[in-house]
Protein backbone atom coordinates (compact mmCIF):
# COMPACT_ATOMS: atom_id res chain seq x y z
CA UNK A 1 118.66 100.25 109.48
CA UNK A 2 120.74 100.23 106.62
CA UNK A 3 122.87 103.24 106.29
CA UNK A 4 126.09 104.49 104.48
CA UNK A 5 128.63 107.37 104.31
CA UNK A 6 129.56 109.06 101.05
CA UNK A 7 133.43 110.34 100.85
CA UNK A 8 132.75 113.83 99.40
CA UNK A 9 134.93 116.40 101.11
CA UNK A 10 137.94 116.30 98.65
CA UNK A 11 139.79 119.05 96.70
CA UNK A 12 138.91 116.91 93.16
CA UNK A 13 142.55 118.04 92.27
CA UNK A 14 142.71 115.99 89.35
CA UNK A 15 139.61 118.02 88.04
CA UNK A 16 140.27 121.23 87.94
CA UNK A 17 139.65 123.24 86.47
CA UNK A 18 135.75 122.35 87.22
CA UNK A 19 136.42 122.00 90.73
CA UNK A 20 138.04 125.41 90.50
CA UNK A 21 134.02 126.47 90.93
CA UNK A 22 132.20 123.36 92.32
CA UNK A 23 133.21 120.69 94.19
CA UNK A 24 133.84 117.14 92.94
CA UNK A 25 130.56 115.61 94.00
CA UNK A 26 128.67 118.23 91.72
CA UNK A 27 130.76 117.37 88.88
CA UNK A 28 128.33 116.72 85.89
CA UNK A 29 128.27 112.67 83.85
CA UNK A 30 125.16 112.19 81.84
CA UNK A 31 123.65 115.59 83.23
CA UNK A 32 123.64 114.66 87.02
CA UNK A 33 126.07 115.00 89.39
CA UNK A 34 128.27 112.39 90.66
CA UNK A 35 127.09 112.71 93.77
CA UNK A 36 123.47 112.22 92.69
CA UNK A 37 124.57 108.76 90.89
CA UNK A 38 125.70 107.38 94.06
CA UNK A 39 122.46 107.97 96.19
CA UNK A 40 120.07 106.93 93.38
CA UNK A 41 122.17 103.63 93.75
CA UNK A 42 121.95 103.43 97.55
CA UNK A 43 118.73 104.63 97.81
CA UNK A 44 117.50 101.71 95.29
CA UNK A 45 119.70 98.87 97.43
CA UNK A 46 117.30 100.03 100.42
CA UNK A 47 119.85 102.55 102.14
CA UNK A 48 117.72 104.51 104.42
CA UNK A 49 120.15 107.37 105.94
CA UNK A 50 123.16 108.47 103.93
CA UNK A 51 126.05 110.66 106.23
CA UNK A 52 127.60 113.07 103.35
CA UNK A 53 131.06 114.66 104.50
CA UNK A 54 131.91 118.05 103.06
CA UNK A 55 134.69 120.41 103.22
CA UNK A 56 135.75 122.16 99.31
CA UNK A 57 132.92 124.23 98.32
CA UNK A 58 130.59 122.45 101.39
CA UNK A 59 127.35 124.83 100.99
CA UNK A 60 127.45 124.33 97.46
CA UNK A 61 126.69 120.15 98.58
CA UNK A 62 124.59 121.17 101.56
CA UNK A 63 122.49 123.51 99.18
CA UNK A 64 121.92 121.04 96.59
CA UNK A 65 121.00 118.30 98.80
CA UNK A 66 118.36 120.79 100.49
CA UNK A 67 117.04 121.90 97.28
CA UNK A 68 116.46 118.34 96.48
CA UNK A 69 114.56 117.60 99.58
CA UNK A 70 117.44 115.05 100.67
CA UNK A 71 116.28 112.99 97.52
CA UNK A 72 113.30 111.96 100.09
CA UNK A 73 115.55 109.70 102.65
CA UNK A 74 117.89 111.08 105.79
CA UNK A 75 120.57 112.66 104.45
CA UNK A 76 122.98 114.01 106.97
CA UNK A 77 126.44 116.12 106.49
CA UNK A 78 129.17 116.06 108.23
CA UNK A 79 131.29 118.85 107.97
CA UNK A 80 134.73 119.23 107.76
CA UNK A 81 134.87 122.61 106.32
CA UNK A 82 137.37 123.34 109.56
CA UNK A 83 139.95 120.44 108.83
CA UNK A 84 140.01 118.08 106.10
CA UNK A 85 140.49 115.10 107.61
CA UNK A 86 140.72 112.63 105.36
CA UNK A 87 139.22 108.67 104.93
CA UNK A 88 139.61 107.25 108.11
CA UNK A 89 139.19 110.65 109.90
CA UNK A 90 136.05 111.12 108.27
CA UNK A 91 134.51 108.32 109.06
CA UNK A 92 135.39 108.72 112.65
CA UNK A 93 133.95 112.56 112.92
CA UNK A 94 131.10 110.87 111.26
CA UNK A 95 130.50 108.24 113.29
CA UNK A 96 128.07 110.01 116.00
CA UNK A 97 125.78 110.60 113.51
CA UNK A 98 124.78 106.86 112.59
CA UNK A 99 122.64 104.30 114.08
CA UNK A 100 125.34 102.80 116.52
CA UNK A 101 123.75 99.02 115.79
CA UNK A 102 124.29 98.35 112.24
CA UNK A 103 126.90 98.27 109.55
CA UNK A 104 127.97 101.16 107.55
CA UNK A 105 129.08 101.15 103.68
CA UNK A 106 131.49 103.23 102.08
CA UNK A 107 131.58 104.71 98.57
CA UNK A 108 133.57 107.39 96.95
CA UNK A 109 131.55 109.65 95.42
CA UNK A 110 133.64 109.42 92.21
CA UNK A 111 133.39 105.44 91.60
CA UNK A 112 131.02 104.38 88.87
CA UNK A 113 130.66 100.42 89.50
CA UNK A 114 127.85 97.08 88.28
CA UNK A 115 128.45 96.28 91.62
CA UNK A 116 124.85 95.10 93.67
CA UNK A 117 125.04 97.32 96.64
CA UNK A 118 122.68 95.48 98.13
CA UNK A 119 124.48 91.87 97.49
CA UNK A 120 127.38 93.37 99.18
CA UNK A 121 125.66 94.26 101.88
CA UNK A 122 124.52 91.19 102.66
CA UNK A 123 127.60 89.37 101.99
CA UNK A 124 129.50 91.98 104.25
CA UNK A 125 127.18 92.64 106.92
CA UNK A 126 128.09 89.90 109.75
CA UNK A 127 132.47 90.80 109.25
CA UNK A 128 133.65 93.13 111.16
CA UNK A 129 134.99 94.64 107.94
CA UNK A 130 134.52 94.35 104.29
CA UNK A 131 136.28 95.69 101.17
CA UNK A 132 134.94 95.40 97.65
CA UNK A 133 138.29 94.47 95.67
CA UNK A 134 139.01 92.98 92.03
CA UNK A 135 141.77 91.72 89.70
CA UNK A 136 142.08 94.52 87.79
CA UNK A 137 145.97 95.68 86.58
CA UNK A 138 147.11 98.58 89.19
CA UNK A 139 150.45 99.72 90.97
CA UNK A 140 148.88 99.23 94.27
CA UNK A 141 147.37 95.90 95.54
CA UNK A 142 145.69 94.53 98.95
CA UNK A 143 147.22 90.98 99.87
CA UNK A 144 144.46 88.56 101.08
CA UNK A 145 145.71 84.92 102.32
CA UNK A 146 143.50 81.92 100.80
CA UNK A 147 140.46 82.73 103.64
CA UNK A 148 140.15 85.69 101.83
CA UNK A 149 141.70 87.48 104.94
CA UNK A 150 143.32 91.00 104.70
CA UNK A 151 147.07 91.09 105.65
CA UNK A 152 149.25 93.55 103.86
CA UNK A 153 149.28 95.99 100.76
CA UNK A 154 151.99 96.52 98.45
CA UNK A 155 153.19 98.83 95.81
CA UNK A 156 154.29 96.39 93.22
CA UNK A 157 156.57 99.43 91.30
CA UNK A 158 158.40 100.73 94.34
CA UNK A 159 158.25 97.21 96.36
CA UNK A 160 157.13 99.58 99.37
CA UNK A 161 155.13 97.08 101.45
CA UNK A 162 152.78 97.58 104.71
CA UNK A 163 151.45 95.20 106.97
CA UNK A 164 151.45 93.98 110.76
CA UNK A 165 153.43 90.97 109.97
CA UNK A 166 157.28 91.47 109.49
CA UNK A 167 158.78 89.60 107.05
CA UNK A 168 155.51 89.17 105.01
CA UNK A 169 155.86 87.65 101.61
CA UNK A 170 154.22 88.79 99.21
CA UNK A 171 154.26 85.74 96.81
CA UNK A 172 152.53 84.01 99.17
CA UNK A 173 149.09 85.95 99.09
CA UNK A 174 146.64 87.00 96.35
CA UNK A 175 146.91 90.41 95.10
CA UNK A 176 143.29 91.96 94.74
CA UNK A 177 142.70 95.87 93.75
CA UNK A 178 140.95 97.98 96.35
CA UNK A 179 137.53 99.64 94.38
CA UNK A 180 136.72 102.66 97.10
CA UNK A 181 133.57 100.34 98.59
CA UNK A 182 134.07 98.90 101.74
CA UNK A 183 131.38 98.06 104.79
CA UNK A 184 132.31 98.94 108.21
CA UNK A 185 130.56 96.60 111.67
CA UNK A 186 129.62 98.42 114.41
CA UNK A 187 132.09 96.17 116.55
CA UNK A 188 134.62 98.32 115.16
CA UNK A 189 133.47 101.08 116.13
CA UNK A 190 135.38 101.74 119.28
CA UNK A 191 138.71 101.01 117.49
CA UNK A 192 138.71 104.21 115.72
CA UNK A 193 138.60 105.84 118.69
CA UNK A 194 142.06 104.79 119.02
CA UNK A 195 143.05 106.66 115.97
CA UNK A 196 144.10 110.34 115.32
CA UNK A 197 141.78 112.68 114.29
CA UNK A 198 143.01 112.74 110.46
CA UNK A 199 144.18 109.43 108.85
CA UNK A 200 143.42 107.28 105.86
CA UNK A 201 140.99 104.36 106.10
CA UNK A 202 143.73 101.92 104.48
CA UNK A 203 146.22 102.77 106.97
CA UNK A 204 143.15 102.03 109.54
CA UNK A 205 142.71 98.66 107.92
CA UNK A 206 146.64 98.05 107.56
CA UNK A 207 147.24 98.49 111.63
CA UNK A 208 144.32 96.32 112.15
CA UNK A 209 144.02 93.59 110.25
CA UNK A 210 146.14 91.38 112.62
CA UNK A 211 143.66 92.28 115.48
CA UNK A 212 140.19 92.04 113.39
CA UNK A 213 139.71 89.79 110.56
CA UNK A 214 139.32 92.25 107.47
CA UNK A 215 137.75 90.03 104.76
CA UNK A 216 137.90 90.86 100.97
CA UNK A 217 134.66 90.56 99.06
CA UNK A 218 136.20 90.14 95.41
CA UNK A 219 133.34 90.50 92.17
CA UNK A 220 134.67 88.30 89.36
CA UNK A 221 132.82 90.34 86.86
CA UNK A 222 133.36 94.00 88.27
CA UNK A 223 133.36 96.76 86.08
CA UNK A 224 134.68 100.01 87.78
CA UNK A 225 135.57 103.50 86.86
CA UNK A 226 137.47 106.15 89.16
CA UNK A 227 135.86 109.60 87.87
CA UNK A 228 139.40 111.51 88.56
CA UNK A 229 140.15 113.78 85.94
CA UNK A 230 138.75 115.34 83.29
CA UNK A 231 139.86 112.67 80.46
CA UNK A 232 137.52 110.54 81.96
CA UNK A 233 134.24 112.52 82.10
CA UNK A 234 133.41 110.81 78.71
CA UNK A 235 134.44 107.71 79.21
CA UNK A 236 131.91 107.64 82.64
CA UNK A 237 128.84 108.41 80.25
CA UNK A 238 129.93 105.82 78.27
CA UNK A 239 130.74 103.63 81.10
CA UNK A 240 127.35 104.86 82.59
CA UNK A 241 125.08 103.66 79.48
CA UNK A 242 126.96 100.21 79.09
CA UNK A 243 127.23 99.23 83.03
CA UNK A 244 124.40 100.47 85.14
């Protein structure tokens, strides 16, 4: 079964003051909702359940998913209307509600990508974990070794650097941007049960990678766009016609 989670449970800070009134999934680019852009996509790559986690302005997600007759495929919610718990802490309230046998992919339900979903889930489905990353220009990069092989992350403005390894030098590995995409094996499974209840999923990946080889999956030819704030509305439609 090929399944996924979409990350829609947060505040959408950045775009207020829409998400004064509706939460950031519902947000609006070429007269559909965010949210509705990212299950067309899975649904076309062959997706056949979809876990959606909710927390600001949840019933107004639940409602329009049930209005929409779950857009014809299993479409469950996990709700976090109690705590928000964030990446990592949703996937692992989530987890009970997937097939317990195959792979799950990640999206944010404000990326906008070119990206084949279903390419990258074949490419990603036999690691035990799998992030979609490019060489776009950021503050904040992942550090793969020449295998491709996850083993640190840097902030390349503050020089604040995580990892497993001490002493890791950054020179030495290729910095990659992280794109909010990511597949998860179900041999990992268990390992989140040695997590909190609330943490982010690159922290999870951070502690890990020394234990279970995190592979980066980087698209030469990505184009990507973070729908964060409300400058960027128009540039997603016009991402939108140009990309998908």
């Amino acid at each position: 079964m090929r399944q996924a989670m979409i990350f829609a449970a947060g505040l959408g800070t950045r775009l207020k003051p829409l998400t004064d009134t509706m939460p950031k999934a519902l947000v609006p680019v070429n007269g559909r909702p965010l949210l509705w852009h990212v299950i067309m996509r899975l649904k076309e790559a062959g997706f056949e359940r979809i876990v959606v986690n909710v927390h600001h302005f949840a019933q107004q997600i639940i409602d329009y998913l049930q209005e929409n007759n779950n857009f014809g495929i299993d479409i469950r919610i996990s709700d976090e209307r109690e705590k928000l718990l964030e990446t990592g802490g949703g996937i692992k309230k989530a987890l009970p509600l997937f097939d317990q046998d195959s792979p799950i992919l990640i999206h944010n339900v404000d990326i906008l990508s070119n990206i084949d979903l279903n390419d990258f889930y074949e490419k990603g489905k036999d690691h035990e974990a799998t992030l979609l990353v490019s060489e776009r220009t950021t503050k904040r990069y992942l550090l793969f070794d020449e295998k491709m092989l996850l083993n640190g992350w840097t902030n390349i403005e503050t020089g604040e650097v995580k990892s497993p390894y001490p002493d890791l030098k950054t020179d030495n590995f290729q910095h990659l941007a992280f794109s909010g995409i990511h597949m998860i094996n179900p041999v990992m499974f268990p390992v989140f049960e040695e997590m909190p209840d609330r943490f982010g999923i690159m922290d999870f990946y951070l502690k890990w990678c020394a234990d279970h080889p995190i592979y980066g999956y980087c698209k030469k030819d990505l184009r990507l766009m973070d729908v964060g704030k409300i400058d960027t509305l128009r540039e997603a439609e016009d991402f939108l016609r140009k990309s998908l």
